[in-house]
N, C-alpha and C. Protein backbone atom coordinates (compact mmCIF):
# COMPACT_ATOMS: atom_id res chain seq x y z
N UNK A 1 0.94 -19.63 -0.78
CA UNK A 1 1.36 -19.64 0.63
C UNK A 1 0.25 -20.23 1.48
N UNK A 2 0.85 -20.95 2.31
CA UNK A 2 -0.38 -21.54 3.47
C UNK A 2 -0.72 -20.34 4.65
N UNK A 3 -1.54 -20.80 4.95
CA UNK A 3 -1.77 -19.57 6.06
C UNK A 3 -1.41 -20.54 7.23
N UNK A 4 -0.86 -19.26 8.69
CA UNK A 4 -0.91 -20.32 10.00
C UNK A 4 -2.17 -20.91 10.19
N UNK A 5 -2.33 -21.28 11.25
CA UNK A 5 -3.16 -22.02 11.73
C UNK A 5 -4.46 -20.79 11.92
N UNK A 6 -4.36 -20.05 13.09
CA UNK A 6 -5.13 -19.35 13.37
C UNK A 6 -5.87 -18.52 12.08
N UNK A 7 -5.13 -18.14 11.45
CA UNK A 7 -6.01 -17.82 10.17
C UNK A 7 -6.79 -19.03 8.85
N UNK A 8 -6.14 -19.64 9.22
CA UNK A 8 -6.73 -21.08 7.96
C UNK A 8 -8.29 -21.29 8.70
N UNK A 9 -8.34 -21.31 9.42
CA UNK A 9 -9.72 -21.42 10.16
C UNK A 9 -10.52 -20.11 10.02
N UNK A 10 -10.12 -19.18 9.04
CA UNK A 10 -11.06 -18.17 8.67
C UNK A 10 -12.34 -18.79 7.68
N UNK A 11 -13.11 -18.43 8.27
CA UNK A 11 -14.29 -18.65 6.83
C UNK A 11 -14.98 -16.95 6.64
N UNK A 12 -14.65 -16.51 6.19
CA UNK A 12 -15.30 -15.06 6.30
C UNK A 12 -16.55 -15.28 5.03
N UNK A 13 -17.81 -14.50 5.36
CA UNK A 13 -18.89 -14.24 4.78
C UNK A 13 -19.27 -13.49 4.26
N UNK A 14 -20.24 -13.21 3.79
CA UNK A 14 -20.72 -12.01 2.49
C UNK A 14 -20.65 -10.89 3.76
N UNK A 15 -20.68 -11.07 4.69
CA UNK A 15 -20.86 -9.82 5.89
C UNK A 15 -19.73 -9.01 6.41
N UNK A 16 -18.66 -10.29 5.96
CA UNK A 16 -17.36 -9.32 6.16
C UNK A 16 -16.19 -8.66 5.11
N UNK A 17 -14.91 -8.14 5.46
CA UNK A 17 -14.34 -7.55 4.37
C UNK A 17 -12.98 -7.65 4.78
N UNK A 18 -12.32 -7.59 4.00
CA UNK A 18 -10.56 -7.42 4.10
C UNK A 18 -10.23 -6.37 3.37
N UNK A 19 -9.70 -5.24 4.46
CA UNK A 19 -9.23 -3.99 4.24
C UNK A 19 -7.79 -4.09 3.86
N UNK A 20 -7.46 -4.14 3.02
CA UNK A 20 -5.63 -3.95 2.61
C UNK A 20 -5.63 -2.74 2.46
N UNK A 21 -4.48 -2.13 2.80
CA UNK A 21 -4.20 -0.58 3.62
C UNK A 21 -2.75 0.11 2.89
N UNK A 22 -2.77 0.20 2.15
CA UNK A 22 -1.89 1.44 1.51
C UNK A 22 -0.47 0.42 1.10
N UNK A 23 -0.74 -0.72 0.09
CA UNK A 23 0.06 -1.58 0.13
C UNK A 23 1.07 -0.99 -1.38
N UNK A 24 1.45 -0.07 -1.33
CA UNK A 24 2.43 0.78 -2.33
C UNK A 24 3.33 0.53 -2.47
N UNK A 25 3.82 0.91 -3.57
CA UNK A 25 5.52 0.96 -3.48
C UNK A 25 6.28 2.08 -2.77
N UNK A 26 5.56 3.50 -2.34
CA UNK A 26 6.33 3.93 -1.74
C UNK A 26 6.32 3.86 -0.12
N UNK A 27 5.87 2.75 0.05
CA UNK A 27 5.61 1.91 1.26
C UNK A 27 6.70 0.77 1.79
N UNK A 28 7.49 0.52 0.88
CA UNK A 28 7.96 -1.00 0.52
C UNK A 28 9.39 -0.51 0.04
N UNK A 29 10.55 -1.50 0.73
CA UNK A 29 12.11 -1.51 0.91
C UNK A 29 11.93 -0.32 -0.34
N UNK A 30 13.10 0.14 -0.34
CA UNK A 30 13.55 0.89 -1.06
C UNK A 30 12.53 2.56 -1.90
N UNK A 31 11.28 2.46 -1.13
CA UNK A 31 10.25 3.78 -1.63
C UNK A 31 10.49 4.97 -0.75
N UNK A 32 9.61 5.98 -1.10
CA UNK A 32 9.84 7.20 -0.49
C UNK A 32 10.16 7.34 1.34
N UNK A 33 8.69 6.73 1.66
CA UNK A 33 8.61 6.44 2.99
C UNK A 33 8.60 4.90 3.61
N UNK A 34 9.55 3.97 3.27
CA UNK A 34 9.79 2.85 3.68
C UNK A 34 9.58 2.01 4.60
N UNK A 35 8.33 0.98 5.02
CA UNK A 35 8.32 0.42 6.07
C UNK A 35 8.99 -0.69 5.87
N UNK A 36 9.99 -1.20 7.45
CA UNK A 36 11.20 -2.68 7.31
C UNK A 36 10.08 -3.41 6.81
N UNK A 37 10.55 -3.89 6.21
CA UNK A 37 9.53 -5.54 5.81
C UNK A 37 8.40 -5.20 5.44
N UNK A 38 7.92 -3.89 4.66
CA UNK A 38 6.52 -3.62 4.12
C UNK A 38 6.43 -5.26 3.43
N UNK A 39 7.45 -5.36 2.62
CA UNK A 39 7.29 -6.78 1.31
C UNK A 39 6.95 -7.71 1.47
N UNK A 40 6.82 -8.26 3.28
CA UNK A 40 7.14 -9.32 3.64
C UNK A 40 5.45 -10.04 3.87
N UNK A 41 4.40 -9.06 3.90
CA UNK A 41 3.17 -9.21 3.87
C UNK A 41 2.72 -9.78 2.95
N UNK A 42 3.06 -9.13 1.87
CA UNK A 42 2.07 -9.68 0.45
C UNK A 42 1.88 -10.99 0.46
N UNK A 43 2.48 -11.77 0.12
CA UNK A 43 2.38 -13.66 0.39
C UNK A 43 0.87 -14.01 0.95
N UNK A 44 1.14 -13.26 2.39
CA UNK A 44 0.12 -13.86 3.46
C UNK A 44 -0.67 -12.69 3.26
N UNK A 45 -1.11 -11.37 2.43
CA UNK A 45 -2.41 -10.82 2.15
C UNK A 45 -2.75 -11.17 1.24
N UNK A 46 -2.10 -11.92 -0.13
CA UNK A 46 -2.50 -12.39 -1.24
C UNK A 46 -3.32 -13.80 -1.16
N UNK A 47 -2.80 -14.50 0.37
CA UNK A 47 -3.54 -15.84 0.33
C UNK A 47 -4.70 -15.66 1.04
N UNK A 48 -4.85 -14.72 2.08
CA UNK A 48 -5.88 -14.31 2.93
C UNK A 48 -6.35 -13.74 1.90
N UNK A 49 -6.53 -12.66 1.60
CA UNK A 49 -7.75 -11.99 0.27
C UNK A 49 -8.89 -13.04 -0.16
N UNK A 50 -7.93 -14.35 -0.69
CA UNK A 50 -8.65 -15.51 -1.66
C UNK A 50 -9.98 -15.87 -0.62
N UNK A 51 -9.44 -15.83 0.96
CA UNK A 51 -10.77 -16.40 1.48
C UNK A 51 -12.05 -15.36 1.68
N UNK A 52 -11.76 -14.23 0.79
CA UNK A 52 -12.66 -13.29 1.67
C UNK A 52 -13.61 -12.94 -0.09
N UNK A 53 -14.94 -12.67 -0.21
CA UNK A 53 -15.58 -11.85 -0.87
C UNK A 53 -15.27 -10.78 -1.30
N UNK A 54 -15.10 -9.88 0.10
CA UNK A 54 -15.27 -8.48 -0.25
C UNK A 54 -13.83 -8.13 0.21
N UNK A 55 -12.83 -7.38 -0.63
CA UNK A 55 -11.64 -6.93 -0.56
C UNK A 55 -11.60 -5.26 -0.93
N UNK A 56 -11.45 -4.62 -0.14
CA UNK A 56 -10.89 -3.49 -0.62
C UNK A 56 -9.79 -2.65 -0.02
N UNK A 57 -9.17 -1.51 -1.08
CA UNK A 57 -7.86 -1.25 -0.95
C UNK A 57 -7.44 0.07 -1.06
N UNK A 58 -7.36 0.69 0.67
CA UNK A 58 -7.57 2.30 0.77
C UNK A 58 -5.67 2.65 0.01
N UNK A 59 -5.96 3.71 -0.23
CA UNK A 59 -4.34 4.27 -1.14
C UNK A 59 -4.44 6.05 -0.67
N UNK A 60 -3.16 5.75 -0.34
CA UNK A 60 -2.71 6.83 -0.44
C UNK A 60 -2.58 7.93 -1.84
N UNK A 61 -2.64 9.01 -1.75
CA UNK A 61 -2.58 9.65 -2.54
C UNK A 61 -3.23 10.94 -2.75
N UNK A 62 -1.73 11.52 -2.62
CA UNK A 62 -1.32 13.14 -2.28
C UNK A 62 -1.06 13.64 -3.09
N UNK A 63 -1.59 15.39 -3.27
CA UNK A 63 -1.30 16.19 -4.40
C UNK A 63 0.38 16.50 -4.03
N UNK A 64 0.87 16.93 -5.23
CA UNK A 64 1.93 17.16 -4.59
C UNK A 64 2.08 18.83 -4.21
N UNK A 65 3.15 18.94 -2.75
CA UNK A 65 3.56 20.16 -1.61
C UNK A 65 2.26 19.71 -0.88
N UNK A 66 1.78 18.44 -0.43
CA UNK A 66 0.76 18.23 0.42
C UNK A 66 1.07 19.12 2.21
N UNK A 67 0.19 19.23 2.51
CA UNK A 67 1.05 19.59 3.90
C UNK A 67 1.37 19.19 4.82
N UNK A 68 1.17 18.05 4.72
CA UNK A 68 1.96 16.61 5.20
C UNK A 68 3.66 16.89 4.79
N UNK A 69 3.99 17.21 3.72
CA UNK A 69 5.68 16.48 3.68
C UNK A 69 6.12 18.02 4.19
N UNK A 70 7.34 17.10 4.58
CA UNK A 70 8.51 18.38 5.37
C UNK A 70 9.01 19.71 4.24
N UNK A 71 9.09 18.78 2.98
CA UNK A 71 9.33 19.19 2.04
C UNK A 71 8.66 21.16 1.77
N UNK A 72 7.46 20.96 2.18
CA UNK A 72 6.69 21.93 2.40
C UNK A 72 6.52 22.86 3.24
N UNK A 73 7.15 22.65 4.00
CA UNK A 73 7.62 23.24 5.39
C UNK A 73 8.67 23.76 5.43
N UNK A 74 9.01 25.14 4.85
CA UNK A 74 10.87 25.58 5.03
C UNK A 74 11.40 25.26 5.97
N UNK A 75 12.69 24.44 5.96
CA UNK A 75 13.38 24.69 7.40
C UNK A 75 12.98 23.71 8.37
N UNK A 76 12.14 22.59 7.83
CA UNK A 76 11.30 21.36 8.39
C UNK A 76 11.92 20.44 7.95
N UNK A 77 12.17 18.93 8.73
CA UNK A 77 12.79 18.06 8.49
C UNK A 77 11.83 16.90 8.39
N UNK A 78 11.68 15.81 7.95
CA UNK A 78 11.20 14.76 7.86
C UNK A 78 10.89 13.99 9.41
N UNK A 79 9.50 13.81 9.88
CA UNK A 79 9.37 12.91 11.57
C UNK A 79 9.62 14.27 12.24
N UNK A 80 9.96 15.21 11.51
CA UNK A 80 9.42 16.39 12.98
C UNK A 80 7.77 16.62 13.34
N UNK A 81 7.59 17.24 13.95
CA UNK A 81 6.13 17.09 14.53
C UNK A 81 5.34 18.57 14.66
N UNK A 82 4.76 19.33 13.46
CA UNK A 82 4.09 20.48 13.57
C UNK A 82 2.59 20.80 13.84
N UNK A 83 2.02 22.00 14.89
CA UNK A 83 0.72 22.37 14.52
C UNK A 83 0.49 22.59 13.35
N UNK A 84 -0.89 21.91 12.63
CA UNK A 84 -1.24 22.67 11.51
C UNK A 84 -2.70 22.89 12.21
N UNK A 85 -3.94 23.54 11.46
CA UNK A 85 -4.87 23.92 12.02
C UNK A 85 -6.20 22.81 12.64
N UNK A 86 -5.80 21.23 12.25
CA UNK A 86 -6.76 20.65 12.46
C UNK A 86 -5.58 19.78 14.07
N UNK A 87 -4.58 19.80 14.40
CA UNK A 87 -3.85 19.46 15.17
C UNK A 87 -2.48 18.87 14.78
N UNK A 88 -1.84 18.33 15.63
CA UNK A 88 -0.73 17.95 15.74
C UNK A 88 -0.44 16.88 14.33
N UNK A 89 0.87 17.50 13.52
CA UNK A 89 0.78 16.44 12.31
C UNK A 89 2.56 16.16 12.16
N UNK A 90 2.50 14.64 12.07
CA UNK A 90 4.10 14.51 11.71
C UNK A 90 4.44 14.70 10.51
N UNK A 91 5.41 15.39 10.01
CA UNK A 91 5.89 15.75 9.07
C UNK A 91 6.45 14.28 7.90
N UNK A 92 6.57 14.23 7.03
CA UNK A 92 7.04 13.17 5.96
C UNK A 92 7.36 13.57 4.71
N UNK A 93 8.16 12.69 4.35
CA UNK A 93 9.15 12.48 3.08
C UNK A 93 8.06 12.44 1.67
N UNK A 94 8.30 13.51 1.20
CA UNK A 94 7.29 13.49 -0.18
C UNK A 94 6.98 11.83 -0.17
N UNK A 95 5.91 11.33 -0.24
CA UNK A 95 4.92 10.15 -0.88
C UNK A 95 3.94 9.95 -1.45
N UNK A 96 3.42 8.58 -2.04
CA UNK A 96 2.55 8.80 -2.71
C UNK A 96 1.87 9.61 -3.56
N UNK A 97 3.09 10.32 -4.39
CA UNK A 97 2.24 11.54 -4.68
C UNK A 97 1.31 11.18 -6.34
N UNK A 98 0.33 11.66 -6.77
CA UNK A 98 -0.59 11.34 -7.21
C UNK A 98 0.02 10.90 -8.73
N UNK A 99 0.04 9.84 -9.52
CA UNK A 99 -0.05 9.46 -10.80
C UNK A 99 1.42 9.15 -10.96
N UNK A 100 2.20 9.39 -9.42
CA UNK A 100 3.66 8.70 -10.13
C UNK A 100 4.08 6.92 -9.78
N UNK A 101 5.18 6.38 -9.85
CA UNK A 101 5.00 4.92 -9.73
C UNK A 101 4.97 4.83 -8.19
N UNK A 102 5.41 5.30 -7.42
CA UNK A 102 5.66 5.31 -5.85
C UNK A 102 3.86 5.19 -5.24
N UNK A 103 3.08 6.32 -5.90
CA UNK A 103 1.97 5.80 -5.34
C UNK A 103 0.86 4.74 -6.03
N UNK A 104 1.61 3.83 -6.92
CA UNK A 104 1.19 2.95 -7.80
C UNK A 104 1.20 1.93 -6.78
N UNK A 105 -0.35 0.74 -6.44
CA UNK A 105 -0.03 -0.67 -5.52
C UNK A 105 1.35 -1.68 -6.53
N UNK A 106 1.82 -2.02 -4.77
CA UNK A 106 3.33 -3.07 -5.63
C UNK A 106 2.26 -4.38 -6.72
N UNK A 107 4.20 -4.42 -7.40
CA UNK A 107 3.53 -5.15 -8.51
C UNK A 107 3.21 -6.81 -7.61
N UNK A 108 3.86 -7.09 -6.53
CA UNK A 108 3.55 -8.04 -6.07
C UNK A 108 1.80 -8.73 -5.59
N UNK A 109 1.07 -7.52 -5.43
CA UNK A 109 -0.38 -7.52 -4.66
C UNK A 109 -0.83 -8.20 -5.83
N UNK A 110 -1.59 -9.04 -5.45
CA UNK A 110 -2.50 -9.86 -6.03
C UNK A 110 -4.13 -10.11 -5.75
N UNK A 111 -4.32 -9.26 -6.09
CA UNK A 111 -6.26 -9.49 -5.27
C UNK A 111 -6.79 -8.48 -6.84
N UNK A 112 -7.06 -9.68 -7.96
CA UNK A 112 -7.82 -8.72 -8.65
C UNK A 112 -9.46 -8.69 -8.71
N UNK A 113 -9.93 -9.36 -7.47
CA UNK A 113 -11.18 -9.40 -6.95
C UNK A 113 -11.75 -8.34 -6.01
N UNK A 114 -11.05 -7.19 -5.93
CA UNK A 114 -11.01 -6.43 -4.80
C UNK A 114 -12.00 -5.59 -5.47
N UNK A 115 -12.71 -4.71 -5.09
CA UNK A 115 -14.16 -4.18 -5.52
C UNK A 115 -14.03 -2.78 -5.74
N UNK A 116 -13.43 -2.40 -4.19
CA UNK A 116 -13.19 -0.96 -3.66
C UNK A 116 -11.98 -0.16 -3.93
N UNK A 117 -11.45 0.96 -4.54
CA UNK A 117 -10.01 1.62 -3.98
C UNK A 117 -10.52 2.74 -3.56
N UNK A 118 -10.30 3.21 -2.55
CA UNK A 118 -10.26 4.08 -1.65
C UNK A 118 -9.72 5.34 -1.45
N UNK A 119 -9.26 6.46 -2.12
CA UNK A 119 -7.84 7.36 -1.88
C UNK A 119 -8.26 8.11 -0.51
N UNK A 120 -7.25 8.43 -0.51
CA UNK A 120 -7.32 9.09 0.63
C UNK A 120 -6.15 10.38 0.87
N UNK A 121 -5.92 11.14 1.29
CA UNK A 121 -4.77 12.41 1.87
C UNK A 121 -4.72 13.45 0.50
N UNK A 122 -6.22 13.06 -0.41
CA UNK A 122 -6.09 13.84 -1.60
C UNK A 122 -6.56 15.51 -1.26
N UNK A 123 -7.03 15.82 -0.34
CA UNK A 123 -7.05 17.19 0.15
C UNK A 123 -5.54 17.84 0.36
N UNK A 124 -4.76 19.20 -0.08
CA UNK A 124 -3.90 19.09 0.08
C UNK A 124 -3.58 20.29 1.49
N UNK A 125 -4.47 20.34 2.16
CA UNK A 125 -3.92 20.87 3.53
C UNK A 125 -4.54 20.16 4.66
N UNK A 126 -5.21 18.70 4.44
CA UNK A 126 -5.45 18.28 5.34
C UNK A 126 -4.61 16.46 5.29
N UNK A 127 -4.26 15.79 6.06
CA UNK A 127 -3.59 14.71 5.74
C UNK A 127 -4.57 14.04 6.50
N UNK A 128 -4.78 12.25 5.50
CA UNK A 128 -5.85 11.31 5.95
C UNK A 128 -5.04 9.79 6.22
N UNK A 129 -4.75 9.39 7.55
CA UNK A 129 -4.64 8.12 7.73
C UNK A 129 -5.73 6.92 7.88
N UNK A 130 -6.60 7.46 7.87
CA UNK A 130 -7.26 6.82 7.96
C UNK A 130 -8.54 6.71 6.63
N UNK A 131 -9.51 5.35 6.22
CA UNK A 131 -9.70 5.36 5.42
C UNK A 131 -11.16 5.74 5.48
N UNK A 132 -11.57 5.81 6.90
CA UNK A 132 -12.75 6.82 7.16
C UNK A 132 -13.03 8.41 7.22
N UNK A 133 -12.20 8.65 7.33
CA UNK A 133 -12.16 10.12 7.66
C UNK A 133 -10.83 10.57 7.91
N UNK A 134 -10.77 11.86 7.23
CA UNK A 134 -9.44 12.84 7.19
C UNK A 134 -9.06 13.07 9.08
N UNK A 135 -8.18 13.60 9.00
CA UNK A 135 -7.35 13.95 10.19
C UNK A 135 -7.97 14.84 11.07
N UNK A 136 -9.02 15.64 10.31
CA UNK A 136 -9.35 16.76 10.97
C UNK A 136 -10.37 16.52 11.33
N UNK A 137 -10.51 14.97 11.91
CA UNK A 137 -11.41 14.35 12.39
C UNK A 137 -13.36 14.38 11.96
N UNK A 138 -13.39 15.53 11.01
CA UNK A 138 -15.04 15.40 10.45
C UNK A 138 -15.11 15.11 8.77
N UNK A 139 -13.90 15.35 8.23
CA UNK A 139 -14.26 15.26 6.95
C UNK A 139 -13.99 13.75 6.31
N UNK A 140 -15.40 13.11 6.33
CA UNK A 140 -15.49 12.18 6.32
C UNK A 140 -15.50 11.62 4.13
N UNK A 141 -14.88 9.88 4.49
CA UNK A 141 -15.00 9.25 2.69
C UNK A 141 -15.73 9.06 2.38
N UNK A 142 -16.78 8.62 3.03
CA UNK A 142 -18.20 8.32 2.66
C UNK A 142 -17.85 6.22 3.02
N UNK A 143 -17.03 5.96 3.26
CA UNK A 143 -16.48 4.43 3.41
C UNK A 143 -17.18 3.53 4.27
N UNK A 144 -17.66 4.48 5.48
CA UNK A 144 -19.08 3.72 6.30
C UNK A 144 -20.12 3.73 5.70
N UNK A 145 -20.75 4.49 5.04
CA UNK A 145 -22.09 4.37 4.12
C UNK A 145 -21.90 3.25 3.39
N UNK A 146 -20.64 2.98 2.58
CA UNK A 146 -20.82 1.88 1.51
C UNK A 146 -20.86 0.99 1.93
N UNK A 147 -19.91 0.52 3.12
CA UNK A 147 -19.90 -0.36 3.63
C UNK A 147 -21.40 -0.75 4.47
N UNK A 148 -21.90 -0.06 4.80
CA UNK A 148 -23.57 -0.01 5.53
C UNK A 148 -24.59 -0.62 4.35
N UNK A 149 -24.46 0.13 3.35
CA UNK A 149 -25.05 -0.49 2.21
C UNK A 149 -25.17 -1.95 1.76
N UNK A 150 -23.88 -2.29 1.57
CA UNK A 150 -23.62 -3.72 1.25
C UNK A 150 -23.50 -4.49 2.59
N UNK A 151 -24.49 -4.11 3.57
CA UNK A 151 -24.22 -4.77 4.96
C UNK A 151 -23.38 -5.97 5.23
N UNK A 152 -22.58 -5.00 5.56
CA UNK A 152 -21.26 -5.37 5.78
C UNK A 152 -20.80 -5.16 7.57
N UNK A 153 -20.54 -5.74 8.04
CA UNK A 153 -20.21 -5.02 9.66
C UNK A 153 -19.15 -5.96 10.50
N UNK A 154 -18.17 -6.56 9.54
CA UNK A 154 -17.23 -7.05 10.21
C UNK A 154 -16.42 -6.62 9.21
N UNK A 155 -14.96 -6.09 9.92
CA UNK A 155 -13.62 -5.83 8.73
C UNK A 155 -12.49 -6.38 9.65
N UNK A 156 -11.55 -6.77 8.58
CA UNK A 156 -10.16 -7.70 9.03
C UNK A 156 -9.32 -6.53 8.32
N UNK A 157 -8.29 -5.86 8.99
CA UNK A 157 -7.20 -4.99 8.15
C UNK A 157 -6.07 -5.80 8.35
N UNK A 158 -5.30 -5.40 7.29
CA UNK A 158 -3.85 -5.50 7.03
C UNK A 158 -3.22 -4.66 6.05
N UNK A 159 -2.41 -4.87 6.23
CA UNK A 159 -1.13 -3.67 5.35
C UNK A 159 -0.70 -2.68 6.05
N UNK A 160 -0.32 -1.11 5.56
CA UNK A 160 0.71 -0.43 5.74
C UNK A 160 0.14 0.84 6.55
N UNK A 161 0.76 1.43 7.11
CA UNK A 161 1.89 1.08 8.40
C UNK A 161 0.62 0.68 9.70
N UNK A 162 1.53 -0.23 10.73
CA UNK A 162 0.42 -1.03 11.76
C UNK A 162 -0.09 0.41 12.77
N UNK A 163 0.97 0.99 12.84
CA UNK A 163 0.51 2.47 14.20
C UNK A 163 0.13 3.85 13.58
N UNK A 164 -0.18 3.70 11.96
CA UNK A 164 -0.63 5.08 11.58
C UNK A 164 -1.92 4.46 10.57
N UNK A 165 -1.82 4.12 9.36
CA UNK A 165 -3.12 4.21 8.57
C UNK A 165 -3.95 3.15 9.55
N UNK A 166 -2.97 1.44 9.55
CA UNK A 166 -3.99 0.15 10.14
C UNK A 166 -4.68 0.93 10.89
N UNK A 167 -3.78 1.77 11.77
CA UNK A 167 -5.19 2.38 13.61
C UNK A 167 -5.77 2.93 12.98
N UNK A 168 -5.31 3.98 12.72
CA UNK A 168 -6.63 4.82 12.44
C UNK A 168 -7.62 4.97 11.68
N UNK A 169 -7.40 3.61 10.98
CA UNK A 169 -9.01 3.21 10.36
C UNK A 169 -9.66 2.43 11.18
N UNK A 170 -8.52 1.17 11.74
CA UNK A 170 -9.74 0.85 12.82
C UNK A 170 -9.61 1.14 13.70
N UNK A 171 -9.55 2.48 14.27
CA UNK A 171 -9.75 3.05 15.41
C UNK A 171 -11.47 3.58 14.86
N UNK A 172 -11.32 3.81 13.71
CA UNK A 172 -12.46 4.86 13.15
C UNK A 172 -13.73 3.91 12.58
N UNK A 173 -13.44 2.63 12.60
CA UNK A 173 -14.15 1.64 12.55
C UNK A 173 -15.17 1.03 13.45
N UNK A 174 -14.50 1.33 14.68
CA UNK A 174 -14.94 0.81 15.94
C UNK A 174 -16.22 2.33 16.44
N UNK A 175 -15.90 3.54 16.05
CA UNK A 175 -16.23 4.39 16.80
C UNK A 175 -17.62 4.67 15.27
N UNK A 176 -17.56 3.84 14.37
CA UNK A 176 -18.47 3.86 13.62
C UNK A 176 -19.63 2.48 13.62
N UNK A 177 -19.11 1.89 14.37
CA UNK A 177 -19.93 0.44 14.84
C UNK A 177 -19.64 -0.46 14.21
N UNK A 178 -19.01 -0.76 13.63
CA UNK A 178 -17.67 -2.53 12.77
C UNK A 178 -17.08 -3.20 13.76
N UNK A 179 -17.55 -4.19 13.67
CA UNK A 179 -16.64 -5.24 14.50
C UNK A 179 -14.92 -5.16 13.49
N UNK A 180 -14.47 -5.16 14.48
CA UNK A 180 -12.77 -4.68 13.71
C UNK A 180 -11.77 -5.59 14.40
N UNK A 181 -11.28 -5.90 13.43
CA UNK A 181 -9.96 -7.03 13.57
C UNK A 181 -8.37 -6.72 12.96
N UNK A 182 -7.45 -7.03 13.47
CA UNK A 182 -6.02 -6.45 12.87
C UNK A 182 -5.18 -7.23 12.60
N UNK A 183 -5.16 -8.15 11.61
CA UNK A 183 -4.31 -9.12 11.66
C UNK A 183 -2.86 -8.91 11.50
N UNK A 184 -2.31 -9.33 12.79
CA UNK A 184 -0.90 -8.86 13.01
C UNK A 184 0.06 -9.06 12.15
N UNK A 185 -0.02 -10.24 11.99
CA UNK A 185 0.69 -10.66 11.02
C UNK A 185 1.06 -10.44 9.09
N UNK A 186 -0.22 -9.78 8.91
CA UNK A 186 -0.40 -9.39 8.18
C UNK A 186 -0.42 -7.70 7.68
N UNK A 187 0.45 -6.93 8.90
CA UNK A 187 0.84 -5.50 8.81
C UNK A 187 2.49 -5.52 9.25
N UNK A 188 2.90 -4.41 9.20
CA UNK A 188 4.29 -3.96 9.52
C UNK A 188 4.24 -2.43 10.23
N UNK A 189 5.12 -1.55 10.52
CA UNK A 189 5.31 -0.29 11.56
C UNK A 189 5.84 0.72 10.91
N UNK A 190 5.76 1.44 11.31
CA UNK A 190 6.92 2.93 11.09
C UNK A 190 7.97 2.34 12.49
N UNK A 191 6.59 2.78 13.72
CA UNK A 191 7.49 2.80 14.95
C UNK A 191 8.21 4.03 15.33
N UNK A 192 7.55 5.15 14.93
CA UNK A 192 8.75 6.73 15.57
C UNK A 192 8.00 7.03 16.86
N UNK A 193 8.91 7.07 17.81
CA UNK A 193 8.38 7.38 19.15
C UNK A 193 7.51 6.90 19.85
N UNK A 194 7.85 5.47 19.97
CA UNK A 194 6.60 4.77 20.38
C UNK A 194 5.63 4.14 19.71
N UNK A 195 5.04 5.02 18.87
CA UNK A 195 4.02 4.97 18.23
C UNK A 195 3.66 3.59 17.76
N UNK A 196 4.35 2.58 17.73
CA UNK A 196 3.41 1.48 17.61
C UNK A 196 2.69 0.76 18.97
N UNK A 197 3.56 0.72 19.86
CA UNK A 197 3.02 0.32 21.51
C UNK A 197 1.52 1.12 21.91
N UNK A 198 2.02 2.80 21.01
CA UNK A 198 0.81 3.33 21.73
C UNK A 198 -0.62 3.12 20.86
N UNK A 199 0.03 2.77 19.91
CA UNK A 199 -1.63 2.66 18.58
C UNK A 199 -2.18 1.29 19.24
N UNK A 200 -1.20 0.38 19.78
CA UNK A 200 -2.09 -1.19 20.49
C UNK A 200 -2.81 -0.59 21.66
N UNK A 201 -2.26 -0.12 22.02
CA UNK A 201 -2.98 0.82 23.30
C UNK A 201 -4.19 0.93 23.02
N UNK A 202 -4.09 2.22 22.10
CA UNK A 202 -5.22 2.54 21.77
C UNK A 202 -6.53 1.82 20.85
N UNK A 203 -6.22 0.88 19.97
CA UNK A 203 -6.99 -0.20 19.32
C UNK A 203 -7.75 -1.27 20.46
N UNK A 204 -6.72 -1.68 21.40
CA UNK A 204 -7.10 -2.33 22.18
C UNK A 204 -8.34 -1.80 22.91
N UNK A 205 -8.10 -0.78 23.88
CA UNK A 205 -8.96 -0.08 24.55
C UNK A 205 -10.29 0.37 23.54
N UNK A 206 -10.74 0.51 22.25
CA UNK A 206 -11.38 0.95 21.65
C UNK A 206 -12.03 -0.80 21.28
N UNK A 207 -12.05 -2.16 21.56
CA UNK A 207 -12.23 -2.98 21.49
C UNK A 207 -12.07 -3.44 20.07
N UNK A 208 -10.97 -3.06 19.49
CA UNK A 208 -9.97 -3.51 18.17
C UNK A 208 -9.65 -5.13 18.29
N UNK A 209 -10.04 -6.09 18.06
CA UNK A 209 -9.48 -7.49 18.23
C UNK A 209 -8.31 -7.76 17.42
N UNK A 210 -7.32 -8.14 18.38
CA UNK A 210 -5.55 -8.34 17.63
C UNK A 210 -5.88 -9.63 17.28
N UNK A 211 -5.64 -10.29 16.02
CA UNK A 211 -5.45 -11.46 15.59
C UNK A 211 -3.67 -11.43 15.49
């Protein structure tokens, strides 16, 4: 695949990285928790990857009765919205759960240069969108250190979903000192209640650069 324009003019350096973000099958038409057009990325993250060094690839992956799914919740429905003790958490459709094919990356992804995998939401009473740190905002992956290490301080994300994992890693990117980029084109949404209008919101204001 060719890339548009605006991205063909990438030259990325040993300094930067391409974050691919929970690019699963139970991400993708027909999986547990389904984003429209998860599929429609791969093409254009498989050709972007090629220009980059450093690739890595945060994943989901939940014990299973995480306390994330509704499932777990008597009497709880899927996108309802409960206190748990670290704050406000939306409820979801059993995913990713650990060693089955759903939280296996699609067979489509192509980056076998990628360095890093990442899990993440493997605590099972705390849920992690993000690939810095769990929900409960301190319990951190250790993902800024490595990245500090291999001085590294620019990241480009893409993949799954644009208003829950994409933000809130680089929301958590920015507030860790990474120059952070989101290539639009290269993610897709949930979209429940807003929630994608308000994650640009918030990326934006946190000086998130929308490609």
């Amino acid at each position: 695949m060719s890339l548009p324009s605006h991205l063909d003019a990438l030259r990325p350096g040993r300094g930067d990285a391409l974050i691919v973000t929970d690019p699963q099958n139970d991400f993708m038409p027909g999986g547990a928790l389904a984003v429209a057009g998860g599929h429609e990325i791969l093409p254009l993250v498989n050709a972007l990857a090629r220009r980059f060094e450093n690739v890595l690839l945060p994943q989901d992956w939940h014990p299973a009765g995480h306390a994330s799914f509704a499932s777990t919740h008597r009497g709880r429905q899927p996108f309802e919205v409960i206190g748990l003790s670290y704050g406000q958490q939306v409820l979801w459709p059993d995913h990713c759960v650990q060693g089955t094919p759903g939280a296996a990356f699609h067979a489509d992804l192509d980056v076998p240069h990628a360095q890093l995998v990442i899990r993440k939401g493997w605590h099972p009473a705390v849920d992690s969108y993000s690939a810095f740190c769990e929900a409960d905002g301190r319990t951190r992956t250790g993902l800024a250190g490595y990245l500090r290490e291999r001085s590294i301080g620019r990241l480009y994300f893409v993949g799954l979903a644009t208003d829950f994992c994409v933000a809130w890693s680089a929301l958590d990117a920015r507030r860790a000192g990474f120059e952070t980029l989101v290539v639009e084109a290269g993610c897709r949404a949930i979209d429940t209640g807003g929630s994608l209008a308000q994650a640009w919101k918030d990326m934006t204001a946190a000086g998130v650069q929308r490609l």
